[in-house]
N, C-alpha and C. Protein backbone atom coordinates (compact mmCIF):
# COMPACT_ATOMS: atom_id res chain seq x y z
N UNK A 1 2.83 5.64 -9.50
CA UNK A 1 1.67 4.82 -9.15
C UNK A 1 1.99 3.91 -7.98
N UNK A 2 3.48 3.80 -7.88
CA UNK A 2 3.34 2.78 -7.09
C UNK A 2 3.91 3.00 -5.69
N UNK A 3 4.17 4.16 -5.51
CA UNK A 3 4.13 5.59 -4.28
C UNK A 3 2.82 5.37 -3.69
N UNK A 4 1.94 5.84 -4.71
CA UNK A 4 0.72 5.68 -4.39
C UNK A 4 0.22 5.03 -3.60
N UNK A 5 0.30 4.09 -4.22
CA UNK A 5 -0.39 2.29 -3.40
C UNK A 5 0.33 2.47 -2.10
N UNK A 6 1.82 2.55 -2.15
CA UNK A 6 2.33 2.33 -1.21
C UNK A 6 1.93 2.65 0.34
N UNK A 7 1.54 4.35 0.10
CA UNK A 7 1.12 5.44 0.68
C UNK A 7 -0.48 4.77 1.28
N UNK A 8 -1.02 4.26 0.45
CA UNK A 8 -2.44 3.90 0.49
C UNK A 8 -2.59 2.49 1.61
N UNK A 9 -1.48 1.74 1.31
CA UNK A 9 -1.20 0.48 1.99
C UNK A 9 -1.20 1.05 3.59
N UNK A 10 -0.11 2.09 3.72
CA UNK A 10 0.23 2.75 5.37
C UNK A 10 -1.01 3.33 5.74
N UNK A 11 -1.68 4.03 5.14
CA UNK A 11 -2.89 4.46 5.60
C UNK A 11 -3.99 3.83 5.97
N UNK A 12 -4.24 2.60 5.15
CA UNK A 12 -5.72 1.80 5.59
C UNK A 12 -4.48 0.79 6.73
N UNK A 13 -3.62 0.17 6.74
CA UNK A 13 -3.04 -0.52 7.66
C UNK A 13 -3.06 -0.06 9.19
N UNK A 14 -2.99 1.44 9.09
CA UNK A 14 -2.82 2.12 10.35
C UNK A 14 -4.30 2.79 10.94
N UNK A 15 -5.54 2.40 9.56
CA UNK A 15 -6.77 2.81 10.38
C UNK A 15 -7.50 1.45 10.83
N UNK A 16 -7.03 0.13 9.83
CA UNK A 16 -7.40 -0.71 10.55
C UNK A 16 -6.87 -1.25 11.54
N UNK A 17 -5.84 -0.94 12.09
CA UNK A 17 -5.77 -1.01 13.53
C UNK A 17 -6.10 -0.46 14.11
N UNK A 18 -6.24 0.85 14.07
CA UNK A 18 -6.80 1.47 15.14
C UNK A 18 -8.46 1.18 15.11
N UNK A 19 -8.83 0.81 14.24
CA UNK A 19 -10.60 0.64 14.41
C UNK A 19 -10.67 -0.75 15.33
N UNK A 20 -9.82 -1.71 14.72
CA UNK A 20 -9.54 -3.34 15.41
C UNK A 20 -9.28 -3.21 16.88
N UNK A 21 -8.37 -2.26 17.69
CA UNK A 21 -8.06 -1.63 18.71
C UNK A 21 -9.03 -0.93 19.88
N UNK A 22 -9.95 -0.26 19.17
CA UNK A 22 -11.32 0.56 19.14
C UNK A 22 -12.63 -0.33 19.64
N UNK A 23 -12.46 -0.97 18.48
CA UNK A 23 -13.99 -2.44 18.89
C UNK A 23 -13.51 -3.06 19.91
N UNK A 24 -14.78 -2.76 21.00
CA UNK A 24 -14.95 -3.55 22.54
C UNK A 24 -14.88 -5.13 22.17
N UNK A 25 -14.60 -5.86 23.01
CA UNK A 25 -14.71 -7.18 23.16
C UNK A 25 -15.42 -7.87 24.41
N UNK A 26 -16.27 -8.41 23.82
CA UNK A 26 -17.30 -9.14 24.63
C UNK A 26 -16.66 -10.55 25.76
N UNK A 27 -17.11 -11.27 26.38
CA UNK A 27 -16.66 -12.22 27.28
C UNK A 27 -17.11 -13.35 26.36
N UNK A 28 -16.28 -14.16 26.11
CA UNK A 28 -16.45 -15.66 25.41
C UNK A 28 -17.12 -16.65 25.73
N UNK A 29 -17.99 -16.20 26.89
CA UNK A 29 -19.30 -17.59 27.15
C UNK A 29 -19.97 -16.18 27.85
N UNK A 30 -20.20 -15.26 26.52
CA UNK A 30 -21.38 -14.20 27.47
C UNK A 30 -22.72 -14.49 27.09
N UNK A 31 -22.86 -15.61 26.23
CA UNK A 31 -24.17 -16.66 26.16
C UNK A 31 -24.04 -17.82 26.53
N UNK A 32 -24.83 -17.78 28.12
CA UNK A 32 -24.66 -18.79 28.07
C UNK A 32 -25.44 -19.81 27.82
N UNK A 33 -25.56 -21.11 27.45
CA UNK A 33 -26.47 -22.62 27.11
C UNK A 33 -27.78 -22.25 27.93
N UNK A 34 -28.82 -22.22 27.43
CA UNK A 34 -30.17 -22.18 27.96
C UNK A 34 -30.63 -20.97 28.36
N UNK A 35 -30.14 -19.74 28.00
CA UNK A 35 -30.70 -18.24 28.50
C UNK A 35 -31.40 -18.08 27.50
N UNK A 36 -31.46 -18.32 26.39
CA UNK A 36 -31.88 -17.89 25.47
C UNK A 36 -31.60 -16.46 25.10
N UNK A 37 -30.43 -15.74 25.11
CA UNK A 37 -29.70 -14.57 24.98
C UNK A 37 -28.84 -14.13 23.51
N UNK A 38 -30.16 -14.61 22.59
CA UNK A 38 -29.16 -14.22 21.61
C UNK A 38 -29.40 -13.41 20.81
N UNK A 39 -29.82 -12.13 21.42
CA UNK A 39 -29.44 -10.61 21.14
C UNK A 39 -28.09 -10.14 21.00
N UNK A 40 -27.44 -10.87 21.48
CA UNK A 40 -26.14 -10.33 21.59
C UNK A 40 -25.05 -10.22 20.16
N UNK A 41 -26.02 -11.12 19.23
CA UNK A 41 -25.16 -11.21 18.29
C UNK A 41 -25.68 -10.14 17.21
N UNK A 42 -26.39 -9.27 17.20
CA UNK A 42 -27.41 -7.95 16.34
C UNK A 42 -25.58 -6.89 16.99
N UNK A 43 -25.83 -6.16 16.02
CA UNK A 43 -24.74 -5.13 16.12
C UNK A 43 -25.57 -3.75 15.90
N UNK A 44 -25.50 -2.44 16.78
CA UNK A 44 -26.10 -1.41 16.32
C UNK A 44 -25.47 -0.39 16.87
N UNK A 45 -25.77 0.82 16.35
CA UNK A 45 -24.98 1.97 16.68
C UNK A 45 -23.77 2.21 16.14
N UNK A 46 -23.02 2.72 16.82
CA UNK A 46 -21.40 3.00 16.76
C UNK A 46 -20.82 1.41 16.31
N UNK A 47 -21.10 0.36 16.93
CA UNK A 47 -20.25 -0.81 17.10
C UNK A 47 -20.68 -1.48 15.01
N UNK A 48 -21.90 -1.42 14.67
CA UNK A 48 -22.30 -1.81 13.25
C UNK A 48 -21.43 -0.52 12.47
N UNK A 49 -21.08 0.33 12.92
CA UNK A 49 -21.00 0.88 12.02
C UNK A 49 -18.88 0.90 12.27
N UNK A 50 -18.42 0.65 13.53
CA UNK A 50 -17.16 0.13 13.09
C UNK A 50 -16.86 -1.19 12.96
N UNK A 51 -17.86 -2.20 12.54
CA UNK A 51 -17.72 -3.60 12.06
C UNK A 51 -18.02 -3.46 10.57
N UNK A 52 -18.42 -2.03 9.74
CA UNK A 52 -18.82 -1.70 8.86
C UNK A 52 -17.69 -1.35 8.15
N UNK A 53 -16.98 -0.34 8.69
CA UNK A 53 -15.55 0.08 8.75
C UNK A 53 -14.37 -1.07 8.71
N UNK A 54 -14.25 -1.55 9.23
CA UNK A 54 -13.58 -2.98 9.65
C UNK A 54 -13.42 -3.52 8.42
N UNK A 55 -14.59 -3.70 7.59
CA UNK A 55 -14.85 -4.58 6.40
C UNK A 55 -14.03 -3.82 5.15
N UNK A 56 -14.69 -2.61 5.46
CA UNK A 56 -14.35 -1.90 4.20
C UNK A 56 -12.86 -1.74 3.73
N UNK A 57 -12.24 -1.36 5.07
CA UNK A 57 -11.00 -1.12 5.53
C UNK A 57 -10.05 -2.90 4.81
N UNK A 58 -10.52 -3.71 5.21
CA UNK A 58 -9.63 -4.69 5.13
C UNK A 58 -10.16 -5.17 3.38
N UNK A 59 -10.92 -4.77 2.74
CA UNK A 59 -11.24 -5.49 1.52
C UNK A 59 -10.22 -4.03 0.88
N UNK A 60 -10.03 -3.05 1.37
CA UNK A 60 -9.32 -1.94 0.35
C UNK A 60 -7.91 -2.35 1.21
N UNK A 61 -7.78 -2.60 2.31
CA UNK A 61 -6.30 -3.07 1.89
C UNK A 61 -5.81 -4.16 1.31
N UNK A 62 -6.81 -5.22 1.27
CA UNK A 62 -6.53 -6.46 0.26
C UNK A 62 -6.53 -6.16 -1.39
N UNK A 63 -7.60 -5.44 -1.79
CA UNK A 63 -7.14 -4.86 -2.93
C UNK A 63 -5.72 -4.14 -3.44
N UNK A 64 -5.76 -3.33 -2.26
CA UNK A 64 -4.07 -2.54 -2.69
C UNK A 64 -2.91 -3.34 -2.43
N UNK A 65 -3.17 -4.41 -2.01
CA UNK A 65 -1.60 -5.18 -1.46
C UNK A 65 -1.67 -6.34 -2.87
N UNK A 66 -2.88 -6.55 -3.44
CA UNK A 66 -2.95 -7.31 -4.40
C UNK A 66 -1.92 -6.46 -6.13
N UNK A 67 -2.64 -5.23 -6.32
CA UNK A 67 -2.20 -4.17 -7.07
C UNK A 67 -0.74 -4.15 -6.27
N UNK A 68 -0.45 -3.56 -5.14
CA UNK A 68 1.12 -3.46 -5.40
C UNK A 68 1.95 -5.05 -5.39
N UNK A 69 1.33 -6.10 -5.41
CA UNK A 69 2.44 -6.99 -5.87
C UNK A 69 2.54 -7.16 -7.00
N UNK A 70 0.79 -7.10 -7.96
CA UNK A 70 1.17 -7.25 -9.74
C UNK A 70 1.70 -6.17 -10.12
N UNK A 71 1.89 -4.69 -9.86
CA UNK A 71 2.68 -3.29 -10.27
C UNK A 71 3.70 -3.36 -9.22
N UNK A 72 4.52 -4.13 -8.72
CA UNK A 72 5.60 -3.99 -8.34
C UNK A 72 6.70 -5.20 -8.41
């Protein structure tokens, strides 16, 4: 079982980087004060759906790192 996890730990560790790696990054004052531009914060397409990924990815490796410290 605890192969398992282990195995499970390397696998979501190594897709959430590469998804973290993957997601574009925007410019840090790409709103700026008074444009009224805040579309920018809606996510759609490809990008919602690897901020979707992102999530999933890091709540199943927090689960498995939780399990392999109480089973190990």
């Amino acid at each position: 079982m605890e192969t398992l996890i282990q195995y499970g730990l390397l696998v979501t560790s190594i897709l959430l980087c590469a998804i973290v790696v993957v997601q574009s990054k925007g410019t840090w004052l790409s709103i700026a004060p008074g444009t009224g531009d805040f579309g920018k914060f809606e996510k759609r397409g490809a990008e919602k759906t690897l901020h979707t990924a992102t999530i999933v990815l890091a709540v199943a490796f927090t689960v498995l790192s939780v399990a392999h410290f109480f089973l190990g």
